[in-house]
PDB file of N, CA and C in Angstrom:
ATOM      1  N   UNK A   1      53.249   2.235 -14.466  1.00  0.00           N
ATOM      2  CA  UNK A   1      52.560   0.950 -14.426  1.00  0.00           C
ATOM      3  C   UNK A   1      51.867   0.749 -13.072  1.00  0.00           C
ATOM      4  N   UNK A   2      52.627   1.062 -12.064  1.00  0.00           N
ATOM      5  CA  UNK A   2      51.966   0.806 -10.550  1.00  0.00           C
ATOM      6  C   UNK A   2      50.885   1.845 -10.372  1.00  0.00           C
ATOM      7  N   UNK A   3      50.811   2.981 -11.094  1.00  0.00           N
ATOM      8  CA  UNK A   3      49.647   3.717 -11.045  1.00  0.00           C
ATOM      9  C   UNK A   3      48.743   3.273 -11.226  1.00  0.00           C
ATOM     10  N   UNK A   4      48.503   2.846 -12.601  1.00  0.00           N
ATOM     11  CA  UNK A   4      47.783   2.016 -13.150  1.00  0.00           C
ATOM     12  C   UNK A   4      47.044   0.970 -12.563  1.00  0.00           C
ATOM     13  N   UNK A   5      47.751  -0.041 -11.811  1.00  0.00           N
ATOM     14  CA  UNK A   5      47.523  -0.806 -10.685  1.00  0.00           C
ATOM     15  C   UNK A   5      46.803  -0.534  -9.708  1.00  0.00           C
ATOM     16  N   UNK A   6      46.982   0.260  -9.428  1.00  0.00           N
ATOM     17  CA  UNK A   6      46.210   0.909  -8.150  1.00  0.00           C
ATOM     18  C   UNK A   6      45.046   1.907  -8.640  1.00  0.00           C
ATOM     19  N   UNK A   7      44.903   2.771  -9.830  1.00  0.00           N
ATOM     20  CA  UNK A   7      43.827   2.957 -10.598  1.00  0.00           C
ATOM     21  C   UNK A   7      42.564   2.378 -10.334  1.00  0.00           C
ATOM     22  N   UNK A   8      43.224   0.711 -10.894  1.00  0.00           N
ATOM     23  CA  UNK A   8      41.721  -0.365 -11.045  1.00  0.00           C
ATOM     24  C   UNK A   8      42.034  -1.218 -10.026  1.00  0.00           C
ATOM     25  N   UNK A   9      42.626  -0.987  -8.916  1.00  0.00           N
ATOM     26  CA  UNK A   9      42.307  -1.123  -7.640  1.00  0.00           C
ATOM     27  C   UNK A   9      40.998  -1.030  -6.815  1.00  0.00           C
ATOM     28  N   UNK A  10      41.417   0.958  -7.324  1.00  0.00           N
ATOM     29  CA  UNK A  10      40.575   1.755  -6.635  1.00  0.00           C
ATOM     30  C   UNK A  10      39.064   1.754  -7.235  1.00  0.00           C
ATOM     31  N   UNK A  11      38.793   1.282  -8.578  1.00  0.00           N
ATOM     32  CA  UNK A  11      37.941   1.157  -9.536  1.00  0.00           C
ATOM     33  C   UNK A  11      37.135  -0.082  -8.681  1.00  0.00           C
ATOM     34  N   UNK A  12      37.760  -1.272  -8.643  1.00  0.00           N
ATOM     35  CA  UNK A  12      37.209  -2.586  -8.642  1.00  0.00           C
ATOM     36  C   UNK A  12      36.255  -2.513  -6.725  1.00  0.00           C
ATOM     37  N   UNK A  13      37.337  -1.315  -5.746  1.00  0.00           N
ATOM     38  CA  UNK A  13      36.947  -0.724  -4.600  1.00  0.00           C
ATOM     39  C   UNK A  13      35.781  -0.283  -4.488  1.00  0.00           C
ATOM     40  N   UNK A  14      35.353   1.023  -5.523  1.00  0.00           N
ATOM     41  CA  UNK A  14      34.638   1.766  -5.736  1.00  0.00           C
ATOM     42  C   UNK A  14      33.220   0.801  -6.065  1.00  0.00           C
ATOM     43  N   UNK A  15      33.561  -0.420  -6.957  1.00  0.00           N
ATOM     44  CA  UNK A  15      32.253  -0.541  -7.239  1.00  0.00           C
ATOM     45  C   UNK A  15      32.329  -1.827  -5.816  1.00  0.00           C
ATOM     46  N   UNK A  16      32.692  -2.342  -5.594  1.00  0.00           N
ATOM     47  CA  UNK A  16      32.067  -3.247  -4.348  1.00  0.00           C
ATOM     48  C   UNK A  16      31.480  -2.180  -3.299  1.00  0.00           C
ATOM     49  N   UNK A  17      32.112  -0.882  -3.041  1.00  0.00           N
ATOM     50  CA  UNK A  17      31.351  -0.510  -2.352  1.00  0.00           C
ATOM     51  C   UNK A  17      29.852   0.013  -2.540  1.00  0.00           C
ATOM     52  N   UNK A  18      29.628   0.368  -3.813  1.00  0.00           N
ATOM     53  CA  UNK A  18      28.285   0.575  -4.579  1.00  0.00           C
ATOM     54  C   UNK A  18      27.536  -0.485  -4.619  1.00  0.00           C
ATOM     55  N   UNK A  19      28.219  -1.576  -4.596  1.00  0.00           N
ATOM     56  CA  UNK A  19      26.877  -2.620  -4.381  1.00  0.00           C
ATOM     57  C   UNK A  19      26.455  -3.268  -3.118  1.00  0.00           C
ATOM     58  N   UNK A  20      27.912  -2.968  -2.280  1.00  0.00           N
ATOM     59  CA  UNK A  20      27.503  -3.604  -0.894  1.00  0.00           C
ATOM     60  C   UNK A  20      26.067  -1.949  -0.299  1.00  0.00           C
ATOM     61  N   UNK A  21      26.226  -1.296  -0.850  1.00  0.00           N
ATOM     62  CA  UNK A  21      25.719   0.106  -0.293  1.00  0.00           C
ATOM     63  C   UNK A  21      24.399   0.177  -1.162  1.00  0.00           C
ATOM     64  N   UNK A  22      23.937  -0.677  -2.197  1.00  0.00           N
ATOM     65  CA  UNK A  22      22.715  -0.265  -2.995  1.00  0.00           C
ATOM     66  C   UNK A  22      21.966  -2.134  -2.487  1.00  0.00           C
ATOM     67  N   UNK A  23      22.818  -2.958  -1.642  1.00  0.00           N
ATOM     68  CA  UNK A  23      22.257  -4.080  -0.753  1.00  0.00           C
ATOM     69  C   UNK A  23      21.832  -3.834   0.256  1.00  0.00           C
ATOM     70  N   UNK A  24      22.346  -2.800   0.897  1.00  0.00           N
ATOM     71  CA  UNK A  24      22.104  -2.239   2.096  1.00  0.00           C
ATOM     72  C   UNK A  24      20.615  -0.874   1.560  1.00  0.00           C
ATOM     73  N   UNK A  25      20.520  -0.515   0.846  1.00  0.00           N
ATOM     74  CA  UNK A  25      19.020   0.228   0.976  1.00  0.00           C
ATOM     75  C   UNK A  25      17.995  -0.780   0.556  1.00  0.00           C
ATOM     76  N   UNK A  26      18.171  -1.953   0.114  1.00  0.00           N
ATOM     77  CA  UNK A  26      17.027  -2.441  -0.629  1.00  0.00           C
ATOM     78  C   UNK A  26      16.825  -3.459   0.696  1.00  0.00           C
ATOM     79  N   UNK A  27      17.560  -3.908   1.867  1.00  0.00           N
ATOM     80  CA  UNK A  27      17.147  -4.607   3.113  1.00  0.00           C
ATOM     81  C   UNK A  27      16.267  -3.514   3.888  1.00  0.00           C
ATOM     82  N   UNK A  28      15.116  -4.871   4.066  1.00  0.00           N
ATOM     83  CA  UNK A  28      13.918  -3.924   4.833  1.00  0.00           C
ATOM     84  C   UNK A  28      13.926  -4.086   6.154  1.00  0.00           C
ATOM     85  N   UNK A  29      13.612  -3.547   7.022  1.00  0.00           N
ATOM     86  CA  UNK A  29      13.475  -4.191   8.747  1.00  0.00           C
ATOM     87  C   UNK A  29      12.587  -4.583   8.935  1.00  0.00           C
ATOM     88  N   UNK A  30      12.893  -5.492  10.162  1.00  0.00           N
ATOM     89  CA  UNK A  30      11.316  -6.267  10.649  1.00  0.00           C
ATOM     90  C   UNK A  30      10.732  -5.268  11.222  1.00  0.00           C
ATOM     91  N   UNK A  31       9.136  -5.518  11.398  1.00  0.00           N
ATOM     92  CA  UNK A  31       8.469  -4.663  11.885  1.00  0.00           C
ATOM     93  C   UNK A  31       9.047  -4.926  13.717  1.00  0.00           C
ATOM     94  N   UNK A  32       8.595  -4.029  15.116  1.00  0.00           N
ATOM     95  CA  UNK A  32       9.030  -3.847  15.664  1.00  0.00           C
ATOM     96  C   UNK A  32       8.809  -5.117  16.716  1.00  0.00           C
ATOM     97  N   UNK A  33       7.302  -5.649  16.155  1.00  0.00           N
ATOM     98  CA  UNK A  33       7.094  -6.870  17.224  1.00  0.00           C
ATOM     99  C   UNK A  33       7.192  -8.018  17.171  1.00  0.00           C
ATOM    100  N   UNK A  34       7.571  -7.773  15.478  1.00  0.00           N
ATOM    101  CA  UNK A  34       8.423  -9.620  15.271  1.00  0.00           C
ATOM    102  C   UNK A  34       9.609  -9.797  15.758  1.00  0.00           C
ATOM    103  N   UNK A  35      10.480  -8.471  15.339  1.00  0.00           N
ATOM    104  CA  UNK A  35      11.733  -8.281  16.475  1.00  0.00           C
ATOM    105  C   UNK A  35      11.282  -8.851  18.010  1.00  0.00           C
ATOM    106  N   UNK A  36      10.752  -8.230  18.258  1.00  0.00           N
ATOM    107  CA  UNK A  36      10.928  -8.545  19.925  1.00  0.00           C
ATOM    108  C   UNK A  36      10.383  -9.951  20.152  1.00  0.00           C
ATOM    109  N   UNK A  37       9.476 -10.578  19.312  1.00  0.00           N
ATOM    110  CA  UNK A  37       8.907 -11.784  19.195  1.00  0.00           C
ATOM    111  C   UNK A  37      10.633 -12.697  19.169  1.00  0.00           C
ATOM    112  N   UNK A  38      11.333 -12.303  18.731  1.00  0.00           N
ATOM    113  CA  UNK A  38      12.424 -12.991  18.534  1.00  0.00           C
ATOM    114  C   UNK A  38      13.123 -13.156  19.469  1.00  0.00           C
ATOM    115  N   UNK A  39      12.911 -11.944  19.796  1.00  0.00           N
ATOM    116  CA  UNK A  39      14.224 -11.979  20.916  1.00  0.00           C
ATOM    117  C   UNK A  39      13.600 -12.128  21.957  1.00  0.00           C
ATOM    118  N   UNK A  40      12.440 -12.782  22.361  1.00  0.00           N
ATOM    119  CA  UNK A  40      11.606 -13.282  23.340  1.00  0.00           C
ATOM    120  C   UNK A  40      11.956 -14.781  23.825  1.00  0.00           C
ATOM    121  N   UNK A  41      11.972 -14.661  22.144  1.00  0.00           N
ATOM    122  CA  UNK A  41      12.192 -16.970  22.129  1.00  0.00           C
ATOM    123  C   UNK A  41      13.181 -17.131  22.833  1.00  0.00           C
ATOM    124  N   UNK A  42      12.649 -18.393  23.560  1.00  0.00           N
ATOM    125  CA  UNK A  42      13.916 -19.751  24.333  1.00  0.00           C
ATOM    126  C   UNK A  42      14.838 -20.073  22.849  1.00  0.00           C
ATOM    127  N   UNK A  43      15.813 -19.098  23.531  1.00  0.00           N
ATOM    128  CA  UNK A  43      17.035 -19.919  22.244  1.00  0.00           C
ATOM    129  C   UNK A  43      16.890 -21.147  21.777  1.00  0.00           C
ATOM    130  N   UNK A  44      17.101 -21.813  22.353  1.00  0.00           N
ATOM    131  CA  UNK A  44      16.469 -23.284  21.838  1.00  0.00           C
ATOM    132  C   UNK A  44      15.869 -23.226  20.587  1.00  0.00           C
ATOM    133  N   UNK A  45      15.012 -22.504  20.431  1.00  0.00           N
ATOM    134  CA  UNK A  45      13.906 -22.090  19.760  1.00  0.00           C
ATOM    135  C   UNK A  45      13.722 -21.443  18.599  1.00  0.00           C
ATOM    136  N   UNK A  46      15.275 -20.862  18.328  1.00  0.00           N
ATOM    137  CA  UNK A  46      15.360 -19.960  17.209  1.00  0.00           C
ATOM    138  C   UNK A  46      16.068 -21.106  16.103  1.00  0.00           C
ATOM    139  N   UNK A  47      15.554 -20.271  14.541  1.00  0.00           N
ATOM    140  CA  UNK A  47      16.449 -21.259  13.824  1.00  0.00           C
ATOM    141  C   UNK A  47      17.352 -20.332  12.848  1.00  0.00           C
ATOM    142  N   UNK A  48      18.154 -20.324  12.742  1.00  0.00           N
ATOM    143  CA  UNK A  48      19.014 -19.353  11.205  1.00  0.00           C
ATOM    144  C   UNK A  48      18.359 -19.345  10.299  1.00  0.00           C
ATOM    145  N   UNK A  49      18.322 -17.921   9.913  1.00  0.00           N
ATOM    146  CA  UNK A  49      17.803 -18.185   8.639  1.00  0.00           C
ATOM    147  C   UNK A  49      18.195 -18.220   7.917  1.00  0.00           C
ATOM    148  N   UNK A  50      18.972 -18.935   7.502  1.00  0.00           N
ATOM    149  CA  UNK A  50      20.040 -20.353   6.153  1.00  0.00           C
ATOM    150  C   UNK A  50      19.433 -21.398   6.426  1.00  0.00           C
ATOM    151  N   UNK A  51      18.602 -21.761   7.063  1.00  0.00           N
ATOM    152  CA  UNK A  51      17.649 -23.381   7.731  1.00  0.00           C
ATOM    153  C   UNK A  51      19.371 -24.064   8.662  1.00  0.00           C
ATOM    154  N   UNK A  52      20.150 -23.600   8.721  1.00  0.00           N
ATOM    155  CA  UNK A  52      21.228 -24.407   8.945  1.00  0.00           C
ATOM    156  C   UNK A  52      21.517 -25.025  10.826  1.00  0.00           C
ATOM    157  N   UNK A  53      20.085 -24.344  11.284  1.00  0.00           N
ATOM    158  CA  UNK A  53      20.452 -24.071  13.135  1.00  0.00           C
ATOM    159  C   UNK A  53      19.324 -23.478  13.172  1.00  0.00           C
TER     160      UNK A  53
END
């Protein structure tokens, strides 16, 4: 029974990591000078992007 358990453990493992890992190729990067545009700004200045700050 505890095999079993740990089976679809390892199952339910397997796929979070497939999707945290097929989220991670489909994020694109900023190009190189909006980056630095960013990290230029007076903190003050920046806002989250959740609008939350």
């Amino acid at each position: 029974m505890r095999a079993a358990e740990e089976a679809l453990e390892d199952a339910a493992d397997a796929a979070i990591y497939d999707e945290r890992k097929a989220d991670l190729r489909a994020e694109k990067a900023l190009p190189a000078d909006v980056t630095m545009d960013i990290l230029r700004a007076p903190a003050g200045s920046r806002r989250c992007a959740t609008g939350g700050g």
